[in-house]
PDB file of N, CA and C in Angstrom:
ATOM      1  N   UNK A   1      17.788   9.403  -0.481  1.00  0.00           N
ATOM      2  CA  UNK A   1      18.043   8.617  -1.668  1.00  0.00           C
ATOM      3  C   UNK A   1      18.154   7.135  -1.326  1.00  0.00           C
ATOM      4  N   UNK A   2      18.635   6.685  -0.572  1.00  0.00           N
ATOM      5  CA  UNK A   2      18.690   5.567   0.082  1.00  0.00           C
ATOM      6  C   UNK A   2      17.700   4.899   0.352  1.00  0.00           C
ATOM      7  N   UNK A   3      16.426   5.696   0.982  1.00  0.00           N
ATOM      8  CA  UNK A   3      15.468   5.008   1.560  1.00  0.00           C
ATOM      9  C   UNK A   3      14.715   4.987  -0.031  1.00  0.00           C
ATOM     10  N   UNK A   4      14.504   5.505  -1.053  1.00  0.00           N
ATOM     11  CA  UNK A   4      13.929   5.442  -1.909  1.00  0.00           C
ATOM     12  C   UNK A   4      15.041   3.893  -2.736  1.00  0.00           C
ATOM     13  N   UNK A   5      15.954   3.613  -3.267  1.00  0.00           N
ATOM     14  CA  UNK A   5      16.966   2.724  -3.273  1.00  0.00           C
ATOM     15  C   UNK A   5      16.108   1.441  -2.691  1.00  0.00           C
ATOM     16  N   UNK A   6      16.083   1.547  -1.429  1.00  0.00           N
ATOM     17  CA  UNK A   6      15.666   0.293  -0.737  1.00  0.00           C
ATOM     18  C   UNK A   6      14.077   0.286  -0.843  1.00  0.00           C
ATOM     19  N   UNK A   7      13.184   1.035  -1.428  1.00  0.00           N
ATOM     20  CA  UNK A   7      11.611   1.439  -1.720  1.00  0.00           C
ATOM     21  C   UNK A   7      11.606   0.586  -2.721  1.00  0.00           C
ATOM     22  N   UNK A   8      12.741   0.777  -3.826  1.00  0.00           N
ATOM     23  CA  UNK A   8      12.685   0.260  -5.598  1.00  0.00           C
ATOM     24  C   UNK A   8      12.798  -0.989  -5.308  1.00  0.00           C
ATOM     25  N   UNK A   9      13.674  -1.815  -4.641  1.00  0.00           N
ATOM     26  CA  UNK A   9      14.298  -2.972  -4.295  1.00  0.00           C
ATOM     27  C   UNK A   9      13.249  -3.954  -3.554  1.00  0.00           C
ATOM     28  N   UNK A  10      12.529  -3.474  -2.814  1.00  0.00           N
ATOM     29  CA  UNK A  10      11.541  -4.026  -1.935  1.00  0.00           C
ATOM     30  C   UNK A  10      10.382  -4.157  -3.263  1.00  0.00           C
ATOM     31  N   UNK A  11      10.200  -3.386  -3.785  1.00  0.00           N
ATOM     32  CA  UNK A  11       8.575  -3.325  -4.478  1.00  0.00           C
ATOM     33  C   UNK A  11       9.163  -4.356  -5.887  1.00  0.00           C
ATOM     34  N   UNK A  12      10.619  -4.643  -6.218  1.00  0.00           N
ATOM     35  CA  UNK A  12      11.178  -5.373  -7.552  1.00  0.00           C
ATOM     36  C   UNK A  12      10.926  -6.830  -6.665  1.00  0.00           C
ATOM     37  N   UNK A  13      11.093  -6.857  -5.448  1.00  0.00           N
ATOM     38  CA  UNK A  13      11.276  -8.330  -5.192  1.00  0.00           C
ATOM     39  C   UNK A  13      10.361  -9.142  -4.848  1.00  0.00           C
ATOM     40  N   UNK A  14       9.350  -8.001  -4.546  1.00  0.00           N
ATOM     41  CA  UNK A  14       8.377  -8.025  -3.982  1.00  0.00           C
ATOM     42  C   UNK A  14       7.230  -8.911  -5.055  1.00  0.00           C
ATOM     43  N   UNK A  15       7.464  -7.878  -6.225  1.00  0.00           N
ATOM     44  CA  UNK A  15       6.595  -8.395  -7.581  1.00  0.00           C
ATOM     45  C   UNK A  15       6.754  -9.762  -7.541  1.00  0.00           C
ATOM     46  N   UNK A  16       8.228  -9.807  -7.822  1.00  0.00           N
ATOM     47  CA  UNK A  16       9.187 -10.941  -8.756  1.00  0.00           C
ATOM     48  C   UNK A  16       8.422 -12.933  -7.472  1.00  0.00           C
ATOM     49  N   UNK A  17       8.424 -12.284  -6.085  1.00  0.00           N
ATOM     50  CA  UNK A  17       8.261 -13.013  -5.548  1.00  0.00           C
ATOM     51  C   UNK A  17       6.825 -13.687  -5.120  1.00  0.00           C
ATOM     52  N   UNK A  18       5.781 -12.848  -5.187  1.00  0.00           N
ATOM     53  CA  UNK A  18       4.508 -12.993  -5.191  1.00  0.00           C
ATOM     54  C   UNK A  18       3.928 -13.202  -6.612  1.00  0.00           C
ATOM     55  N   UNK A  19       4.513 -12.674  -7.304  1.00  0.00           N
ATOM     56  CA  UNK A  19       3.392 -12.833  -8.440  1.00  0.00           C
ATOM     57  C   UNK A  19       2.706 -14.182  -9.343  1.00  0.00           C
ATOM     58  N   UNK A  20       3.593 -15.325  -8.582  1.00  0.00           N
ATOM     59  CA  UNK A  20       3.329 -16.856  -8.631  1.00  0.00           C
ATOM     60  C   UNK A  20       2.751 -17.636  -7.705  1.00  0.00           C
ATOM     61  N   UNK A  21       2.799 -16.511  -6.401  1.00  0.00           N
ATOM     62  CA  UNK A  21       2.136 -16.983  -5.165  1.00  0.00           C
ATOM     63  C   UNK A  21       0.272 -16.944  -4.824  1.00  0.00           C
ATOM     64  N   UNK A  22       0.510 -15.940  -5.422  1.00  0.00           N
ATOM     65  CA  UNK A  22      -0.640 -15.174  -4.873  1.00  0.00           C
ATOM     66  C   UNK A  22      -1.987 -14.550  -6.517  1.00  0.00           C
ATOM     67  N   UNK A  23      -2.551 -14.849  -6.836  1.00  0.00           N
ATOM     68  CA  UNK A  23      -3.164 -13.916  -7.794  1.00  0.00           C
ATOM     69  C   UNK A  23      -4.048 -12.712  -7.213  1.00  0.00           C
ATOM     70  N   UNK A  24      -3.466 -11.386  -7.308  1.00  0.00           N
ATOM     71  CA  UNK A  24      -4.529 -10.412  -7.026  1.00  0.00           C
ATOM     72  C   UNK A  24      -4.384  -8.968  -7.789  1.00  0.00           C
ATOM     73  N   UNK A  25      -3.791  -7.948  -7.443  1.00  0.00           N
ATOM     74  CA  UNK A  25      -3.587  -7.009  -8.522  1.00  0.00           C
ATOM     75  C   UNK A  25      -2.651  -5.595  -7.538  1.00  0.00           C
ATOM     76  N   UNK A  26      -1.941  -5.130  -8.636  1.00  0.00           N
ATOM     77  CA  UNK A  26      -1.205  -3.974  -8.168  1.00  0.00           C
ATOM     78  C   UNK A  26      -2.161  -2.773  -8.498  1.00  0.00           C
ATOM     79  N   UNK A  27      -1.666  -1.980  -7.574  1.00  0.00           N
ATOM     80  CA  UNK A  27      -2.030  -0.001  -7.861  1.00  0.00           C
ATOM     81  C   UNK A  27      -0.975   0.333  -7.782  1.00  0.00           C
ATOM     82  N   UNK A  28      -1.015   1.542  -8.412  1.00  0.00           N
ATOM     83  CA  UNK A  28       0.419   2.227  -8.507  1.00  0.00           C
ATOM     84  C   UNK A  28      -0.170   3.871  -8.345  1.00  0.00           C
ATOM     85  N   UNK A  29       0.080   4.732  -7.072  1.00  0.00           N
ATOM     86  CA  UNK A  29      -0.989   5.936  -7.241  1.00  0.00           C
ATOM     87  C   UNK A  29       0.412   7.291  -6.535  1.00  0.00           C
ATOM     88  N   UNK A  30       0.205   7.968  -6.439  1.00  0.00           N
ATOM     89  CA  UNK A  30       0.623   8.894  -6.800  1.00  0.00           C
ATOM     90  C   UNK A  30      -0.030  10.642  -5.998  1.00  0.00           C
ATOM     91  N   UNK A  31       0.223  11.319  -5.399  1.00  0.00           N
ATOM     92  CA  UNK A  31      -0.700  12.431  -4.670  1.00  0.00           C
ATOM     93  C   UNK A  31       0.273  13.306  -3.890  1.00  0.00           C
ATOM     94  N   UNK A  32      -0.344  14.353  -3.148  1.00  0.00           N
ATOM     95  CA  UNK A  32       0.124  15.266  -2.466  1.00  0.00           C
ATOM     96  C   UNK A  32       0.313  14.804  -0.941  1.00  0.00           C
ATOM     97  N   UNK A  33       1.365  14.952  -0.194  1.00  0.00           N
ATOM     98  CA  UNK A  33       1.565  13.960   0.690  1.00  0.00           C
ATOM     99  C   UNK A  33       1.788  16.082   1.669  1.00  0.00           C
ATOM    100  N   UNK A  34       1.103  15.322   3.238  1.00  0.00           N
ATOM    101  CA  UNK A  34       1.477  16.524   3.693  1.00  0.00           C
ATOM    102  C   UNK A  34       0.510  18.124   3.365  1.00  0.00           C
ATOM    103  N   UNK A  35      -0.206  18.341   2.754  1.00  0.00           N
ATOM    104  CA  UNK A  35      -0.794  19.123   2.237  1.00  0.00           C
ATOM    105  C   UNK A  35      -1.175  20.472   2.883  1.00  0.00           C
ATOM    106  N   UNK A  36      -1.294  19.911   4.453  1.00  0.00           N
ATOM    107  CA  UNK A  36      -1.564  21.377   4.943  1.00  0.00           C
ATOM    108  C   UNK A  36      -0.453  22.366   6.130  1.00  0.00           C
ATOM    109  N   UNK A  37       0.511  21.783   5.419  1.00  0.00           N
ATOM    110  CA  UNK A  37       1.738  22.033   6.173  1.00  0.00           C
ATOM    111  C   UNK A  37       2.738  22.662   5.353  1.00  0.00           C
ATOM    112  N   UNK A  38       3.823  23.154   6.012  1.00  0.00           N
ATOM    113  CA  UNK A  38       4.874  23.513   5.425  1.00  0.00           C
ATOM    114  C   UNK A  38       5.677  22.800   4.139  1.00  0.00           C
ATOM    115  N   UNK A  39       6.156  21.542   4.738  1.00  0.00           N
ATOM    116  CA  UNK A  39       6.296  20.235   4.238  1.00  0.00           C
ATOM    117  C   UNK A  39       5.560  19.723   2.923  1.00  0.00           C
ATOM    118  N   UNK A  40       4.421  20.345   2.008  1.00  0.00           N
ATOM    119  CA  UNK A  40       4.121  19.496   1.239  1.00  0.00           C
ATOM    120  C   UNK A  40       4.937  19.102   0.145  1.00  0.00           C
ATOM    121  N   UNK A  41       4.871  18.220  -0.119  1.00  0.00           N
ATOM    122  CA  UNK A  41       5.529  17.237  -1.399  1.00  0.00           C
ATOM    123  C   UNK A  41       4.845  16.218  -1.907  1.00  0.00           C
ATOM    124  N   UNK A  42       5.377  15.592  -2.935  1.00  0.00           N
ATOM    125  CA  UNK A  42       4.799  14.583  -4.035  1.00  0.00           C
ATOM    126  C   UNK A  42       5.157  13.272  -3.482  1.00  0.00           C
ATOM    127  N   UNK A  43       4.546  12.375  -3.951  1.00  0.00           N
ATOM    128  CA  UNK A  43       4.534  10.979  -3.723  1.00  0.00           C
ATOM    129  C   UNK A  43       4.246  10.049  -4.708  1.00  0.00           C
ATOM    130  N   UNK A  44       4.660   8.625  -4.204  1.00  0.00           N
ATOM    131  CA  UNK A  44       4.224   7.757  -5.483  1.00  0.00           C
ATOM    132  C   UNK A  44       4.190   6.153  -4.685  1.00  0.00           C
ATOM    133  N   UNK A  45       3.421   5.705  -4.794  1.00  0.00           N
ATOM    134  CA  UNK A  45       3.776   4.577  -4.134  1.00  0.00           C
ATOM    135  C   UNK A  45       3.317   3.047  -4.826  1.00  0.00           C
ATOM    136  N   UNK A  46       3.356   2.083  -4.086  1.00  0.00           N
ATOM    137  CA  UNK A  46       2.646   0.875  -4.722  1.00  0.00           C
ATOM    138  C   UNK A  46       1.512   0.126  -3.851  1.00  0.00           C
ATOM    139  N   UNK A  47       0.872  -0.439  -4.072  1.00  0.00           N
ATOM    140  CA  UNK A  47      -0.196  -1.709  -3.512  1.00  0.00           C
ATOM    141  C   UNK A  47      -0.061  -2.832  -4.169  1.00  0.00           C
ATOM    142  N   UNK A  48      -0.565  -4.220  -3.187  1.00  0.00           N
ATOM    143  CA  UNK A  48      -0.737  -5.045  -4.147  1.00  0.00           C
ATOM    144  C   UNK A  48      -1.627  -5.681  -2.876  1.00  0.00           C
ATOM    145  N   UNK A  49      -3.138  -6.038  -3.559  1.00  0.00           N
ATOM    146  CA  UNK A  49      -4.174  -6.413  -3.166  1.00  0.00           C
ATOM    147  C   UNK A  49      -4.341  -8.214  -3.193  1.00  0.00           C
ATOM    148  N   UNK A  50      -4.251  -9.024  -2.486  1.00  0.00           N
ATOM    149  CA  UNK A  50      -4.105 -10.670  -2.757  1.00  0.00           C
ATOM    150  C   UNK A  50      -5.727 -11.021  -2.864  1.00  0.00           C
ATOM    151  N   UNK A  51      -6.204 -11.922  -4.000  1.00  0.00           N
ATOM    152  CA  UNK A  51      -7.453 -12.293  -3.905  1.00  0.00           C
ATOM    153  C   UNK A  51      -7.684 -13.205  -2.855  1.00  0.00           C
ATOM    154  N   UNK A  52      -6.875 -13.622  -2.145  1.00  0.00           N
ATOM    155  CA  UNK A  52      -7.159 -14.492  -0.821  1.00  0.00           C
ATOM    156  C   UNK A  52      -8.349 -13.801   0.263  1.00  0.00           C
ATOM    157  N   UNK A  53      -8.905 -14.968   0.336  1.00  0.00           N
ATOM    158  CA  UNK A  53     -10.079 -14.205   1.142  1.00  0.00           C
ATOM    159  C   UNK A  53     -10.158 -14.575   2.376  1.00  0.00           C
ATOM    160  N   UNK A  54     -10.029 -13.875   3.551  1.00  0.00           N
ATOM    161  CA  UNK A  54     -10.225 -14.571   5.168  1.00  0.00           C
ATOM    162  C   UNK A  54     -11.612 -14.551   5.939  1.00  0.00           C
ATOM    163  N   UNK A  55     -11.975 -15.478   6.194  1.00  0.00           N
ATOM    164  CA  UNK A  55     -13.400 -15.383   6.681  1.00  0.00           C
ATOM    165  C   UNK A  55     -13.712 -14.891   7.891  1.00  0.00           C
ATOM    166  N   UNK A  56     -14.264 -14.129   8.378  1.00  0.00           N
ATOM    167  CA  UNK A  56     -14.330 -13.335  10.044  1.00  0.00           C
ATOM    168  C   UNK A  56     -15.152 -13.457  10.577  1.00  0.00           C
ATOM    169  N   UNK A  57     -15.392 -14.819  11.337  1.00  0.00           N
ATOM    170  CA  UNK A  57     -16.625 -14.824  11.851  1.00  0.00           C
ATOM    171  C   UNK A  57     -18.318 -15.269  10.924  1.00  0.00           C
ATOM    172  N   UNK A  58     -17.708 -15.795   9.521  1.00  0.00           N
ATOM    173  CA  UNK A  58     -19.132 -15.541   8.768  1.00  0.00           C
ATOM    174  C   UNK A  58     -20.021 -14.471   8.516  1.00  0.00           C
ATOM    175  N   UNK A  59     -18.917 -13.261   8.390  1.00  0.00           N
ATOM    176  CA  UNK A  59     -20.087 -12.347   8.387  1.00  0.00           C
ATOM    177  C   UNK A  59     -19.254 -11.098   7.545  1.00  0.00           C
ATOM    178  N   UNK A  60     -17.647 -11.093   7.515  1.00  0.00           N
ATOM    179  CA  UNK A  60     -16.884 -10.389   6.017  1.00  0.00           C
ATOM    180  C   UNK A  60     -15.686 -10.769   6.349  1.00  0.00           C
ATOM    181  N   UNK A  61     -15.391 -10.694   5.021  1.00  0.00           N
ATOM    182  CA  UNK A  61     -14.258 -11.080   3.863  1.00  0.00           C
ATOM    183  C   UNK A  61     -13.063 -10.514   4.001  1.00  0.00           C
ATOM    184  N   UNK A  62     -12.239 -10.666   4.644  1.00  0.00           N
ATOM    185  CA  UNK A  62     -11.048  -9.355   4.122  1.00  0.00           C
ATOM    186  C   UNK A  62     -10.017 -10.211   3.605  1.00  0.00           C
ATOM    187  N   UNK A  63      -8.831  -9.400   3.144  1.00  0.00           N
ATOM    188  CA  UNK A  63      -7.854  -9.658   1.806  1.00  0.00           C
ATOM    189  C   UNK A  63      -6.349  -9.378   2.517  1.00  0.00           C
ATOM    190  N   UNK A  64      -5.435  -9.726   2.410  1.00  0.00           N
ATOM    191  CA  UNK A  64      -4.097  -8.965   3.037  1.00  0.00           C
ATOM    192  C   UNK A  64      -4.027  -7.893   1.825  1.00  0.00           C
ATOM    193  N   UNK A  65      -3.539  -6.454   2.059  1.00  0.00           N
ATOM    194  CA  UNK A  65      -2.968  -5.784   1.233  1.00  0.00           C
ATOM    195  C   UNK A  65      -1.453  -5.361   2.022  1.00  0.00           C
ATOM    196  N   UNK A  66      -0.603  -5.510   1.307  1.00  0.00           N
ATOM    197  CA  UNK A  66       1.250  -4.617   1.163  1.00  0.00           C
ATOM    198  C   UNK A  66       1.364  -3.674  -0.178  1.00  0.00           C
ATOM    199  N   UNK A  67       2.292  -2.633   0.954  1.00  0.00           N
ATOM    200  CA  UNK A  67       2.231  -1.551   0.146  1.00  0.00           C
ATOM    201  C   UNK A  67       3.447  -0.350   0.686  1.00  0.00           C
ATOM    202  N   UNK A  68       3.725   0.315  -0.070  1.00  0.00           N
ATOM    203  CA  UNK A  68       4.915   1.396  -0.062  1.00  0.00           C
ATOM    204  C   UNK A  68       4.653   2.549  -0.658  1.00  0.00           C
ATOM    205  N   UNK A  69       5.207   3.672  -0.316  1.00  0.00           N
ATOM    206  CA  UNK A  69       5.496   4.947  -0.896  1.00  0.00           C
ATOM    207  C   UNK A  69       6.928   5.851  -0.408  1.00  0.00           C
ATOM    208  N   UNK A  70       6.830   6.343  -1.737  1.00  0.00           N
ATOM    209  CA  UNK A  70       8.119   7.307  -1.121  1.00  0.00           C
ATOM    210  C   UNK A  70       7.781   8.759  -1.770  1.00  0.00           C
ATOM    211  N   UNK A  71       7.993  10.098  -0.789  1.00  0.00           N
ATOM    212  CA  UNK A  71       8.086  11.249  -1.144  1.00  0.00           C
ATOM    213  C   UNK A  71       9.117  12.121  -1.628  1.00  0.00           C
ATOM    214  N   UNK A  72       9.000  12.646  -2.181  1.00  0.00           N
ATOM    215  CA  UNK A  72      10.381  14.011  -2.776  1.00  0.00           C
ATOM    216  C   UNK A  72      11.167  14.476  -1.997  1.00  0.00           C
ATOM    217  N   UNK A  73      10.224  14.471  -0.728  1.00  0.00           N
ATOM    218  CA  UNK A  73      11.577  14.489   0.444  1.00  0.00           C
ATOM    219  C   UNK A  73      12.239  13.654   1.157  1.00  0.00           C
ATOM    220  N   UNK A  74      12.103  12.400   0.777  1.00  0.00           N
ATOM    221  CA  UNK A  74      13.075  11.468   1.306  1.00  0.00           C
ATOM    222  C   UNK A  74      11.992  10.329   2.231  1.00  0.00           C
ATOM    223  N   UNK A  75      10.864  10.934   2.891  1.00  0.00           N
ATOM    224  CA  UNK A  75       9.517   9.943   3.619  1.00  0.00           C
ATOM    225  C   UNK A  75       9.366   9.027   2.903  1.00  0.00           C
ATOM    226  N   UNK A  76       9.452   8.001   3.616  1.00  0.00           N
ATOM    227  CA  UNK A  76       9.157   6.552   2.940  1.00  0.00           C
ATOM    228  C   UNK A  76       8.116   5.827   4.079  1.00  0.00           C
ATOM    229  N   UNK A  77       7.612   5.097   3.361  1.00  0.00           N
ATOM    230  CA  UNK A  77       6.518   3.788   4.270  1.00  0.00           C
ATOM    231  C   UNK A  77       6.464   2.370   3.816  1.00  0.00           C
ATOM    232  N   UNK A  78       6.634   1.659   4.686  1.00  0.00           N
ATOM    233  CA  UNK A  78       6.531   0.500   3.908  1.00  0.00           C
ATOM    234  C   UNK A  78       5.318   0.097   4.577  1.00  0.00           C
ATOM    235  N   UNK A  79       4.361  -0.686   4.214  1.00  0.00           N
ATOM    236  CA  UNK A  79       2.999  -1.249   5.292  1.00  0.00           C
ATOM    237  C   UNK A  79       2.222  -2.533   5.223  1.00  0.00           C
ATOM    238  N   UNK A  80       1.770  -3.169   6.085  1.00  0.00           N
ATOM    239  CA  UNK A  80       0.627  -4.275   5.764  1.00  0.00           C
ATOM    240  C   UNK A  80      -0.433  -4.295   6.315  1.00  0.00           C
ATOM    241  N   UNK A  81      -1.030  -5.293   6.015  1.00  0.00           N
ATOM    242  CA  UNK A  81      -2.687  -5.045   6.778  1.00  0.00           C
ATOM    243  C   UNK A  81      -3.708  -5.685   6.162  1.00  0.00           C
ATOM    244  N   UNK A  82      -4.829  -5.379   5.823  1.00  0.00           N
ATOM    245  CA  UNK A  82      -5.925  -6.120   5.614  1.00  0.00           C
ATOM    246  C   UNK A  82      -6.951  -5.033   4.736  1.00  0.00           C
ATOM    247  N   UNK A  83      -7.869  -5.256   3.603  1.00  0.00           N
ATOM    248  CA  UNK A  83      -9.259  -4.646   3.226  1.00  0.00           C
ATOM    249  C   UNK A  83      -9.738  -5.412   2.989  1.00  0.00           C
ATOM    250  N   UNK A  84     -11.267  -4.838   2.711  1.00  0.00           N
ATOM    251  CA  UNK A  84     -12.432  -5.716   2.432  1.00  0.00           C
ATOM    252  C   UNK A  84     -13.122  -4.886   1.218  1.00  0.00           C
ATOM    253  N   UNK A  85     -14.265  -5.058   0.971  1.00  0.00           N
ATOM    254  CA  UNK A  85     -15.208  -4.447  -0.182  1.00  0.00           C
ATOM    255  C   UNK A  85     -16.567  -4.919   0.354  1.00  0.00           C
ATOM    256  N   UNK A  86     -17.121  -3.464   0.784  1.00  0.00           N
ATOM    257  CA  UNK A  86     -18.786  -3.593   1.444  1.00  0.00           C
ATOM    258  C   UNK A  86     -19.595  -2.726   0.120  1.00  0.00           C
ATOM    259  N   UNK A  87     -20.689  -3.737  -0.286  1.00  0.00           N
ATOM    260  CA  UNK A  87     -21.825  -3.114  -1.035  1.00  0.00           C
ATOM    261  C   UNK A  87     -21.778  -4.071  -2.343  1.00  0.00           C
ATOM    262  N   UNK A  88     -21.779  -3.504  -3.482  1.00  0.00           N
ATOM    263  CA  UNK A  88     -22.349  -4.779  -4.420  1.00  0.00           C
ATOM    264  C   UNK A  88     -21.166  -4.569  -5.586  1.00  0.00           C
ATOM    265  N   UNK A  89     -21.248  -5.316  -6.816  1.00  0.00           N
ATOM    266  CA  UNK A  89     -20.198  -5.387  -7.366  1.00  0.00           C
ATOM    267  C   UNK A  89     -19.737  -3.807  -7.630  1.00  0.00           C
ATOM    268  N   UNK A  90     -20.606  -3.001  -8.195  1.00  0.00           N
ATOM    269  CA  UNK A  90     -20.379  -2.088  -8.931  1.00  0.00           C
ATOM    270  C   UNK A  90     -20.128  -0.662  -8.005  1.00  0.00           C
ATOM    271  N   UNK A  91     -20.841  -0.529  -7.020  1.00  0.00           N
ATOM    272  CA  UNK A  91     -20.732   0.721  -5.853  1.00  0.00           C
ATOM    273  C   UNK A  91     -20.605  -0.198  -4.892  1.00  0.00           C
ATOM    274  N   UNK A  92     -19.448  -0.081  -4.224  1.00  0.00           N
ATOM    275  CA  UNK A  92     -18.687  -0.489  -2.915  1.00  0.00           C
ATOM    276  C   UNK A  92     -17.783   0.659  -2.281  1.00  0.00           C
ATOM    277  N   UNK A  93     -17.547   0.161  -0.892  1.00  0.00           N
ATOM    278  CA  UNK A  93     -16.641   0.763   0.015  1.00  0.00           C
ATOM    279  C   UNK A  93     -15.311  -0.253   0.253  1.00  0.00           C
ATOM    280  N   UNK A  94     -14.082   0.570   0.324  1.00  0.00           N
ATOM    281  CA  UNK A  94     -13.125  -0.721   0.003  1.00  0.00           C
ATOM    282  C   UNK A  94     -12.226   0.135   1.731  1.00  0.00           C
ATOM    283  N   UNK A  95     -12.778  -0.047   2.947  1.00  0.00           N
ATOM    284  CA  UNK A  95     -12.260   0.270   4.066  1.00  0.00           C
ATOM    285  C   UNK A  95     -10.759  -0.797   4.382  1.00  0.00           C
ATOM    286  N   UNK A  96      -9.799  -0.149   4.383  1.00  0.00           N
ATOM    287  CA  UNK A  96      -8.592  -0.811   5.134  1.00  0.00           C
ATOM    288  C   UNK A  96      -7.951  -0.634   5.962  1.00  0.00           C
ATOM    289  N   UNK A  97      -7.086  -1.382   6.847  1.00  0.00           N
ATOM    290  CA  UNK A  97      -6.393  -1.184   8.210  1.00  0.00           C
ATOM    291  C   UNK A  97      -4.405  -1.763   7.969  1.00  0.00           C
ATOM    292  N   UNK A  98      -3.977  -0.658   8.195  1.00  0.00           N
ATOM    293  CA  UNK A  98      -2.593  -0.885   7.763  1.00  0.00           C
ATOM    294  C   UNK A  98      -1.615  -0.569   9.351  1.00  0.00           C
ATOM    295  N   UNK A  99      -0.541  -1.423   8.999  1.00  0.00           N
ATOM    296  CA  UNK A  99       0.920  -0.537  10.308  1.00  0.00           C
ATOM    297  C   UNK A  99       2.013  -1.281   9.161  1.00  0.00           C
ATOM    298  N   UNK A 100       2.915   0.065   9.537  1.00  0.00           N
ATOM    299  CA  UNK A 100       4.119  -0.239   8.903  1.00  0.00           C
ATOM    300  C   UNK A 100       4.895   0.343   9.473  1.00  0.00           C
ATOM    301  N   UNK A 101       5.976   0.676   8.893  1.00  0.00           N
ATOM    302  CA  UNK A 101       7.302   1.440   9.600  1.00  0.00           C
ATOM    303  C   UNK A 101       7.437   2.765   8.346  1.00  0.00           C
ATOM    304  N   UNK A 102       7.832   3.765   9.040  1.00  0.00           N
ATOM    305  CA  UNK A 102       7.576   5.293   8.009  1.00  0.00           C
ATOM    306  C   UNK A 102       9.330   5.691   8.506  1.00  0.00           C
ATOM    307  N   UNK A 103       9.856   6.423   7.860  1.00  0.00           N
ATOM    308  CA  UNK A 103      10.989   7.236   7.771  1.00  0.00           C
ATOM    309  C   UNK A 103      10.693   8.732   7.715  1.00  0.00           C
ATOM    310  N   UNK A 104      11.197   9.216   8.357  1.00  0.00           N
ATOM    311  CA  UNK A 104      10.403  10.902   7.788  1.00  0.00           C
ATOM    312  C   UNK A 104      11.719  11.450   7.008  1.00  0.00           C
ATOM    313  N   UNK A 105      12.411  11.195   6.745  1.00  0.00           N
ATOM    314  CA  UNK A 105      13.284  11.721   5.395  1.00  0.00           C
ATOM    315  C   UNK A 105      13.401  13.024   5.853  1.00  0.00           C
ATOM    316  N   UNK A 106      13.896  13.659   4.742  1.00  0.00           N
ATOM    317  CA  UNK A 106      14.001  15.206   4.719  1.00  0.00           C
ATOM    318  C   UNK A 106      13.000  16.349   4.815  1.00  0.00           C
ATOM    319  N   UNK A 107      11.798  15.947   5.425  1.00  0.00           N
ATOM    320  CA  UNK A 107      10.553  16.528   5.655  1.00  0.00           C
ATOM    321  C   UNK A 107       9.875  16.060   7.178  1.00  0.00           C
TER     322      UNK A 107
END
């Protein structure tokens, strides 16, 4: 309960503090965490994608993304990192690279 507590708190301040900084967009998604294990449970987490674009060399684009989830059993993640978007506006690949710190909760 706690780590979910400090999940709500992080993703409220999080909004409250970027959302003048930065223009880009939230996800909010939701899935089966664990699936082929004993352990499965539900999840829910957040993203928030920055339209800032970093140039690599002249040759792609990537974006910072931060992001969180927490499960029914107490697993939490908090994470950062980087995506990009390969192919054209409409059919793309949106590959990303994340590290964060995970809790394994009650699971």
């Amino acid at each position: 309960m706690l780590m979910k507590n400090i999940f709500i708190l992080f993703a409220t301040l999080f909004v409250f503090f970027t959302q003048n900084i930065f223009a880009g967009s939230f996800s909010i998604f939701g899935g089966i965490y664990d699936y082929d294990d004993d352990s499965t449970t539900n999840l829910a987490g957040i993203n928030f994608h920055s339209s800032s674009k970093i140039d690599v060399f002249g040759f792609i684009d990537i974006s910072p993304v931060v992001g969180g989830f927490v499960t029914a059993k107490s697993a939490s993640m908090i994470y950062g990192g980087f995506d990009t978007k390969i192919g054209t506006e409409k059919i793309y690949l949106n590959p990303s690279l994340s590290t964060g710190f995970y809790n394994n909760g009650n699971g």
